[in-house]
C-alpha atoms as a PDB file:
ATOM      1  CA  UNK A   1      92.064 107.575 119.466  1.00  0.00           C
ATOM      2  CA  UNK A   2      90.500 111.086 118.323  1.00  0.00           C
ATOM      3  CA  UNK A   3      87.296 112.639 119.672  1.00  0.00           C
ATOM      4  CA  UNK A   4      85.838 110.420 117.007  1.00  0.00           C
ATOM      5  CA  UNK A   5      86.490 107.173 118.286  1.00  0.00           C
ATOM      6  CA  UNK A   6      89.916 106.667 114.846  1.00  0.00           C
ATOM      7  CA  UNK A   7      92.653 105.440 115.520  1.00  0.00           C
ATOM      8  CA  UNK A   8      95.431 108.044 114.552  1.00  0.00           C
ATOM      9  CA  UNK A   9      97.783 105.569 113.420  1.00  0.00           C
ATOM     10  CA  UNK A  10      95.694 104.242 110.966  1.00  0.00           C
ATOM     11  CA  UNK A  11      95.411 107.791 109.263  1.00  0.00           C
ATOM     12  CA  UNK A  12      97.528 108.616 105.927  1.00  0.00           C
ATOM     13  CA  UNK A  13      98.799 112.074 104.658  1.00  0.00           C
ATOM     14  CA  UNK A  14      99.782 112.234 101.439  1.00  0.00           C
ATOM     15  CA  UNK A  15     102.266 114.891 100.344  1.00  0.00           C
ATOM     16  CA  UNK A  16     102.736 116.009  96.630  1.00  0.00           C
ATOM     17  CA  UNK A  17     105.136 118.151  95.278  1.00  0.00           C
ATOM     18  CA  UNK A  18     103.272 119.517  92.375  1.00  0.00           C
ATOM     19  CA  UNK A  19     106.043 120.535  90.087  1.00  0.00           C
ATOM     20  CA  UNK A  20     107.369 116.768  90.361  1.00  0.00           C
ATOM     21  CA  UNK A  21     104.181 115.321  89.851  1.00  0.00           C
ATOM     22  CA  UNK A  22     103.891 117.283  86.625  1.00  0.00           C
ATOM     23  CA  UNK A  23     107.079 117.010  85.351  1.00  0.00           C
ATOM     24  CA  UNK A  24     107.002 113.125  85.557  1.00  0.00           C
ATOM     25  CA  UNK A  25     103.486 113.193  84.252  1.00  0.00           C
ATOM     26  CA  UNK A  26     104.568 114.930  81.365  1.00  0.00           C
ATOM     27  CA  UNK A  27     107.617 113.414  80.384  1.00  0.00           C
ATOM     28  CA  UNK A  28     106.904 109.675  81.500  1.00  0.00           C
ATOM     29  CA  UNK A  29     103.269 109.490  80.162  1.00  0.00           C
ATOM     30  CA  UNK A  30     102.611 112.152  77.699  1.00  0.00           C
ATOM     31  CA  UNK A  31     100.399 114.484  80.136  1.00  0.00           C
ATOM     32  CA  UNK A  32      97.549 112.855  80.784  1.00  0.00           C
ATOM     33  CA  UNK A  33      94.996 114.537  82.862  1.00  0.00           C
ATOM     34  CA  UNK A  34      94.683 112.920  86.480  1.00  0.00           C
ATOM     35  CA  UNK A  35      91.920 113.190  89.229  1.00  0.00           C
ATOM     36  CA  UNK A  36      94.064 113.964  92.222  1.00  0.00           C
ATOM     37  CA  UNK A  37      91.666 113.073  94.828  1.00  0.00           C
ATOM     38  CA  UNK A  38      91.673 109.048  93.480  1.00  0.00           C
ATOM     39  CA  UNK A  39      95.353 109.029  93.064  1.00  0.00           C
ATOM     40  CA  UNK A  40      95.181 110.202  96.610  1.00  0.00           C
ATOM     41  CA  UNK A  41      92.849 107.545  97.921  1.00  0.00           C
ATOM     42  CA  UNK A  42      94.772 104.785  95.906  1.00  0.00           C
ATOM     43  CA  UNK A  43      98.095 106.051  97.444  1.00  0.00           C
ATOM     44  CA  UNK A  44      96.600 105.807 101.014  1.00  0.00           C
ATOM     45  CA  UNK A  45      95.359 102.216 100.497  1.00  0.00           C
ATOM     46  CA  UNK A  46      94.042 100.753 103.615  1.00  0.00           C
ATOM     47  CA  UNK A  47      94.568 104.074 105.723  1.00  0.00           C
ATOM     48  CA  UNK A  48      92.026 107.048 106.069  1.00  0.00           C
ATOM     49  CA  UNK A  49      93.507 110.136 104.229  1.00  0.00           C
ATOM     50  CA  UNK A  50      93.507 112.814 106.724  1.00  0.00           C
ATOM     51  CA  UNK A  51      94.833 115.068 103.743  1.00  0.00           C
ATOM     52  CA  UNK A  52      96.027 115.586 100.454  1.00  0.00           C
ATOM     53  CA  UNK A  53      98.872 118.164 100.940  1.00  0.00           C
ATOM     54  CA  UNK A  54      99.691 119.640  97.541  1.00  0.00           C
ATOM     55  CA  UNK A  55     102.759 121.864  96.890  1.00  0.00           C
ATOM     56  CA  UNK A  56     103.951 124.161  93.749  1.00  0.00           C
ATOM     57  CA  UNK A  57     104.479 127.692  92.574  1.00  0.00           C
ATOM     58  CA  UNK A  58     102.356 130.133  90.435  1.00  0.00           C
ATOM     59  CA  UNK A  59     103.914 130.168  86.813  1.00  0.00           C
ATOM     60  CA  UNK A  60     106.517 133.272  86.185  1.00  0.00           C
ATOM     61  CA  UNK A  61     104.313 136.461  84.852  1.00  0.00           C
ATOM     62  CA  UNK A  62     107.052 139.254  83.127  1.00  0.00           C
ATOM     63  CA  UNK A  63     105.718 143.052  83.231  1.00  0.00           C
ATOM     64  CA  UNK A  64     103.706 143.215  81.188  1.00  0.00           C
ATOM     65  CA  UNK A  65     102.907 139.521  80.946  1.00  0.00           C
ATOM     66  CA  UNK A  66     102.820 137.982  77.672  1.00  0.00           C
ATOM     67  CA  UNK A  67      99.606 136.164  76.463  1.00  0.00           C
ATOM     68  CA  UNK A  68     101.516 132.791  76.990  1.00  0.00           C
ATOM     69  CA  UNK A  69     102.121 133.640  80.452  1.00  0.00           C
ATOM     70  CA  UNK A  70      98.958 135.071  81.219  1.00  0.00           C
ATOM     71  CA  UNK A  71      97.441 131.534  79.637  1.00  0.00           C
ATOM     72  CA  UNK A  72      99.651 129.647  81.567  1.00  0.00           C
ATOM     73  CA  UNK A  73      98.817 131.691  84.777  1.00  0.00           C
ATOM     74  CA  UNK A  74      94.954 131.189  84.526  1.00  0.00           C
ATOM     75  CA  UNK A  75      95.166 127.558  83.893  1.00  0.00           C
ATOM     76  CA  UNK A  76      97.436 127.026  86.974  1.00  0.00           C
ATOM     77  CA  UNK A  77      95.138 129.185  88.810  1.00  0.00           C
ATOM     78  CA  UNK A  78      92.200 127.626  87.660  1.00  0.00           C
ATOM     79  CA  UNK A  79      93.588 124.033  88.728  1.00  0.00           C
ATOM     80  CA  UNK A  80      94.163 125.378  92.230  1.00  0.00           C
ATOM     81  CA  UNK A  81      90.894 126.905  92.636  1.00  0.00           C
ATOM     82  CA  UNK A  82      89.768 123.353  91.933  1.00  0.00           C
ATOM     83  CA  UNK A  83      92.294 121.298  94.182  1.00  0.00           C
ATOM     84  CA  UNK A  84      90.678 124.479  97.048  1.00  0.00           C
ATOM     85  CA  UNK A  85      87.281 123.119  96.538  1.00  0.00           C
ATOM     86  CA  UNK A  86      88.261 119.280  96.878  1.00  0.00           C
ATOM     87  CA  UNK A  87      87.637 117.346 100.182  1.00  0.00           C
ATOM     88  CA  UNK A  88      90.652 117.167 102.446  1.00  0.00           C
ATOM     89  CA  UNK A  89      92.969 118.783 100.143  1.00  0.00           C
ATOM     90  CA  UNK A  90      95.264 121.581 101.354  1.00  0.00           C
ATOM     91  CA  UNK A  91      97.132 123.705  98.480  1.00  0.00           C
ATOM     92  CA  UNK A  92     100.398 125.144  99.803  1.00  0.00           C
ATOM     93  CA  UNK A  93     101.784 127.905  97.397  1.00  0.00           C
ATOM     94  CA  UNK A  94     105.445 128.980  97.414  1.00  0.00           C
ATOM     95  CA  UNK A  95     107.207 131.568  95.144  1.00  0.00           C
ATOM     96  CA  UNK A  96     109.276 131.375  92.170  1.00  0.00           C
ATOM     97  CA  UNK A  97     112.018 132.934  92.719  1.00  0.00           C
ATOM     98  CA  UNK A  98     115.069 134.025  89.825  1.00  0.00           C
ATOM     99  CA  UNK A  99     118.500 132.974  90.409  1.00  0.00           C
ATOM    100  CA  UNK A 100     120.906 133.039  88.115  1.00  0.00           C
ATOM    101  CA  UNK A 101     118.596 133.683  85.082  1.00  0.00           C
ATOM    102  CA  UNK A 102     117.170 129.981  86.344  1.00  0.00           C
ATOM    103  CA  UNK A 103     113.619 130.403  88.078  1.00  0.00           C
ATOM    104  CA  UNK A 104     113.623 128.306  90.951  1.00  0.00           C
ATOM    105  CA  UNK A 105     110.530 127.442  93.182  1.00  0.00           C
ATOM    106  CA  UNK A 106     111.019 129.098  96.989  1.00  0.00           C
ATOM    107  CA  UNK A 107     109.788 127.867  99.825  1.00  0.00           C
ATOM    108  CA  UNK A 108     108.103 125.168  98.481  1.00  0.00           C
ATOM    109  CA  UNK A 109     110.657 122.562  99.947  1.00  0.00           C
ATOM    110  CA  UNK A 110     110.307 123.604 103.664  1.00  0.00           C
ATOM    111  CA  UNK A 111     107.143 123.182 103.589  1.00  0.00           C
ATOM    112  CA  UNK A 112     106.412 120.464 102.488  1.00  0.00           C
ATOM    113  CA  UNK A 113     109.540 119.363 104.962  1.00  0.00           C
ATOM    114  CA  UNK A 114     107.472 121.233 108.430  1.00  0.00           C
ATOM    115  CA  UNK A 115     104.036 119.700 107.393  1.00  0.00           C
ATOM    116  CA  UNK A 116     105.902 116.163 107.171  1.00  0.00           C
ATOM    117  CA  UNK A 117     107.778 116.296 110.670  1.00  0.00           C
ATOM    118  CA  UNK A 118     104.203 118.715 111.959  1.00  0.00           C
ATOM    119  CA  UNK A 119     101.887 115.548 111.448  1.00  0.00           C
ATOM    120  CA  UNK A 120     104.234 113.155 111.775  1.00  0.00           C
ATOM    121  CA  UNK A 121     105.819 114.307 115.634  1.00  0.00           C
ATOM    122  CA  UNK A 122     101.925 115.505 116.607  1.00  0.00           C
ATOM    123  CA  UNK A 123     100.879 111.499 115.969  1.00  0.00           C
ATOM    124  CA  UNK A 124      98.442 112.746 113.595  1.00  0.00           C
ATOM    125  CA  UNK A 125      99.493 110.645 111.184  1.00  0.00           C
ATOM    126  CA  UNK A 126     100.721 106.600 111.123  1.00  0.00           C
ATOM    127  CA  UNK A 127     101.804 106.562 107.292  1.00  0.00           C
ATOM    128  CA  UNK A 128     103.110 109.610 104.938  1.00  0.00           C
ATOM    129  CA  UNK A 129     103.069 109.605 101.345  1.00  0.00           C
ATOM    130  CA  UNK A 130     105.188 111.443  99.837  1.00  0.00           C
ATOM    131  CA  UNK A 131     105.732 112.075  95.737  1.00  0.00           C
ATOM    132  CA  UNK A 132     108.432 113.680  94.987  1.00  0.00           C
ATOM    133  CA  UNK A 133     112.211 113.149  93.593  1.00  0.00           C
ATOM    134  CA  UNK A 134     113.985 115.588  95.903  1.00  0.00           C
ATOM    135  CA  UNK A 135     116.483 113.961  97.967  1.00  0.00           C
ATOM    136  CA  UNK A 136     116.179 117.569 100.532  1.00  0.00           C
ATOM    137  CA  UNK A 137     113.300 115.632 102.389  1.00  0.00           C
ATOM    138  CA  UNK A 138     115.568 113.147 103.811  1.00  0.00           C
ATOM    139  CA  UNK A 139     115.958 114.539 107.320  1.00  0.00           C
ATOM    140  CA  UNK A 140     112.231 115.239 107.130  1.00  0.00           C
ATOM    141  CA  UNK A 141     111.715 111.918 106.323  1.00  0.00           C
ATOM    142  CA  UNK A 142     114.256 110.703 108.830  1.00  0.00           C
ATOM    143  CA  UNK A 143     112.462 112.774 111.706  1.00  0.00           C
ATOM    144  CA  UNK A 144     109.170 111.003 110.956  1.00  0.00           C
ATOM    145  CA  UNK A 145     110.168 107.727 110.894  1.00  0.00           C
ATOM    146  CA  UNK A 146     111.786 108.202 114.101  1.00  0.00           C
ATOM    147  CA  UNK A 147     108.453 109.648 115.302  1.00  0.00           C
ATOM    148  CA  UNK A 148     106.942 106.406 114.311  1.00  0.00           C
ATOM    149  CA  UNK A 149     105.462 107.154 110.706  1.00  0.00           C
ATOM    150  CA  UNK A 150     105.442 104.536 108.008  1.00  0.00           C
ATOM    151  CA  UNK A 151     106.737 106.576 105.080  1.00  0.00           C
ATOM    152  CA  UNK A 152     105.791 105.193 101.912  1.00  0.00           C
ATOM    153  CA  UNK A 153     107.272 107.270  98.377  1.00  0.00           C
ATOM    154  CA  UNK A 154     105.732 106.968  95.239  1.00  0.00           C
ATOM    155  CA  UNK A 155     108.135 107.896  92.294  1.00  0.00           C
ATOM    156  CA  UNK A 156     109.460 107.852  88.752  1.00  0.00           C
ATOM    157  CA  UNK A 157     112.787 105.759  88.281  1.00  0.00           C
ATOM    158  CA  UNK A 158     113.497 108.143  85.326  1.00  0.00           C
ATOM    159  CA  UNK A 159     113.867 111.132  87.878  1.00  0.00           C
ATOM    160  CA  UNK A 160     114.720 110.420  91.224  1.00  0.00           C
ATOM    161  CA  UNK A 161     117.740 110.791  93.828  1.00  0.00           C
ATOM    162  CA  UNK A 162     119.240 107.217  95.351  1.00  0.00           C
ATOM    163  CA  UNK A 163     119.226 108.869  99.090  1.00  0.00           C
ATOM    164  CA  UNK A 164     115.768 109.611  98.934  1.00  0.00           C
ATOM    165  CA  UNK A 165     114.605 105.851  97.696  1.00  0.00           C
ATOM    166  CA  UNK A 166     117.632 104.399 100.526  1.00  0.00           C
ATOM    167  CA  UNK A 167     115.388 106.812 103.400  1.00  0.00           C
ATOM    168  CA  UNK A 168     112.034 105.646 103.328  1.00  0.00           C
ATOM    169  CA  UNK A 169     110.568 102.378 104.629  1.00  0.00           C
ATOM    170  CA  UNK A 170     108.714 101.398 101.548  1.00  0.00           C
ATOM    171  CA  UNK A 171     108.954 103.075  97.428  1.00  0.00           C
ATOM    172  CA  UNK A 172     106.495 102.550  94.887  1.00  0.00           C
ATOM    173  CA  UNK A 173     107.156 103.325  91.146  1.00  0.00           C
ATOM    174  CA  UNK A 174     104.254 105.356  89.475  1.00  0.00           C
ATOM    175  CA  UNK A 175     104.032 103.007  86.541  1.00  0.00           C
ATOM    176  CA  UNK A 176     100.976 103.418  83.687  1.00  0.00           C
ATOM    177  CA  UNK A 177      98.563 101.091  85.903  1.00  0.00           C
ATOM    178  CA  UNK A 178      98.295 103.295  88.183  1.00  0.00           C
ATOM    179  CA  UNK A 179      97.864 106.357  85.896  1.00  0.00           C
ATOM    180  CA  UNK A 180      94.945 104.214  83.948  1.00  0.00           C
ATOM    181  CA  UNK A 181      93.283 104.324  87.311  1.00  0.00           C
ATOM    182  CA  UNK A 182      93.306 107.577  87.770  1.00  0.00           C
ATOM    183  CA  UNK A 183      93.637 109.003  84.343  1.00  0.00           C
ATOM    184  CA  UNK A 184      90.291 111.641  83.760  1.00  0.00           C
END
């Protein structure tokens, strides 16, 4: 038990890789406009959400940036001023990084991956929620399950590695009931 008198393994964290969560949104429902803080809630079911741990990059900005990219810059940092100001949410930014004339997301990954195996080792946490299609969480997810964490992930079949759906105890497909619940 906490100070408070909860029981720590009835608390939830849920863990969203932002990027995913878009990309899935986009593609698999034609980007509809979700409140974060339900989906949250919903994904935690009978738990208490400790926190909403939400992971992505800043869009790329060239020198001088174009108008698209300046657009596409305020309206990422608008959302994440928002997600700031939201109970029990935690906004983790990583960097985008160029490789290969590909932009790909930095740090982002690890830590997500630290915050999992963090909560999960520190018994802060009883279940984990993860979204996400990344198959590099599996030791992560591995090390909290041996720490005692139910960990529960919430995906799309139409992007998703088998590894990741054969390492957690329980999956959940993010299927268009659940987006009418939380749709805005």
């Amino acid at each position: 038990m906490d100070a408070g008198g909860a029981i720590l393994g009835n608390r939830a964290a849920v863990f969203v890789d932002g990027a995913y969560l878009t990309k899935i949104l986009d593609v698999d429902f034609g980007k509809p406009k979700i409140d974060l803080a339900r989906f949250s809630e919903i994904l935690c079911g009978d738990y208490e959400r400790l926190r909403t741990y939400y992971y992505n990059c800043m869009p790329y900005q060239s020198s001088p940036p174009t108008d698209e990219e300046r657009r596409r810059f305020a309206s990422m940092d608008k959302f994440v001023y928002t997600l700031r100001k939201l109970p029990r949410f935690e906004v983790k930014l990583g960097r985008l990084g160029c490789v290969g004339g590909e932009f790909v997301q930095k740090r982002v990954d690890i830590a997500l991956a630290v915050d999992l195996v963090r909560l999960s080792c520190g018994r802060m946490i009883g279940k984990a929620v993860i979204v996400t299609g990344d198959s590099d969480f599996v030791p992560a997810i591995e090390a909290a399950k041996d720490a005692g964490v139910l960990v529960v992930l919430y995906y799309s079949p139409s992007s998703i590695h088998d590894e990741l759906l054969s390492a957690v105890d329980e999956s959940v497909v993010i299927d268009q009931s659940l987006i009418n619940q939380v749709a805005r």
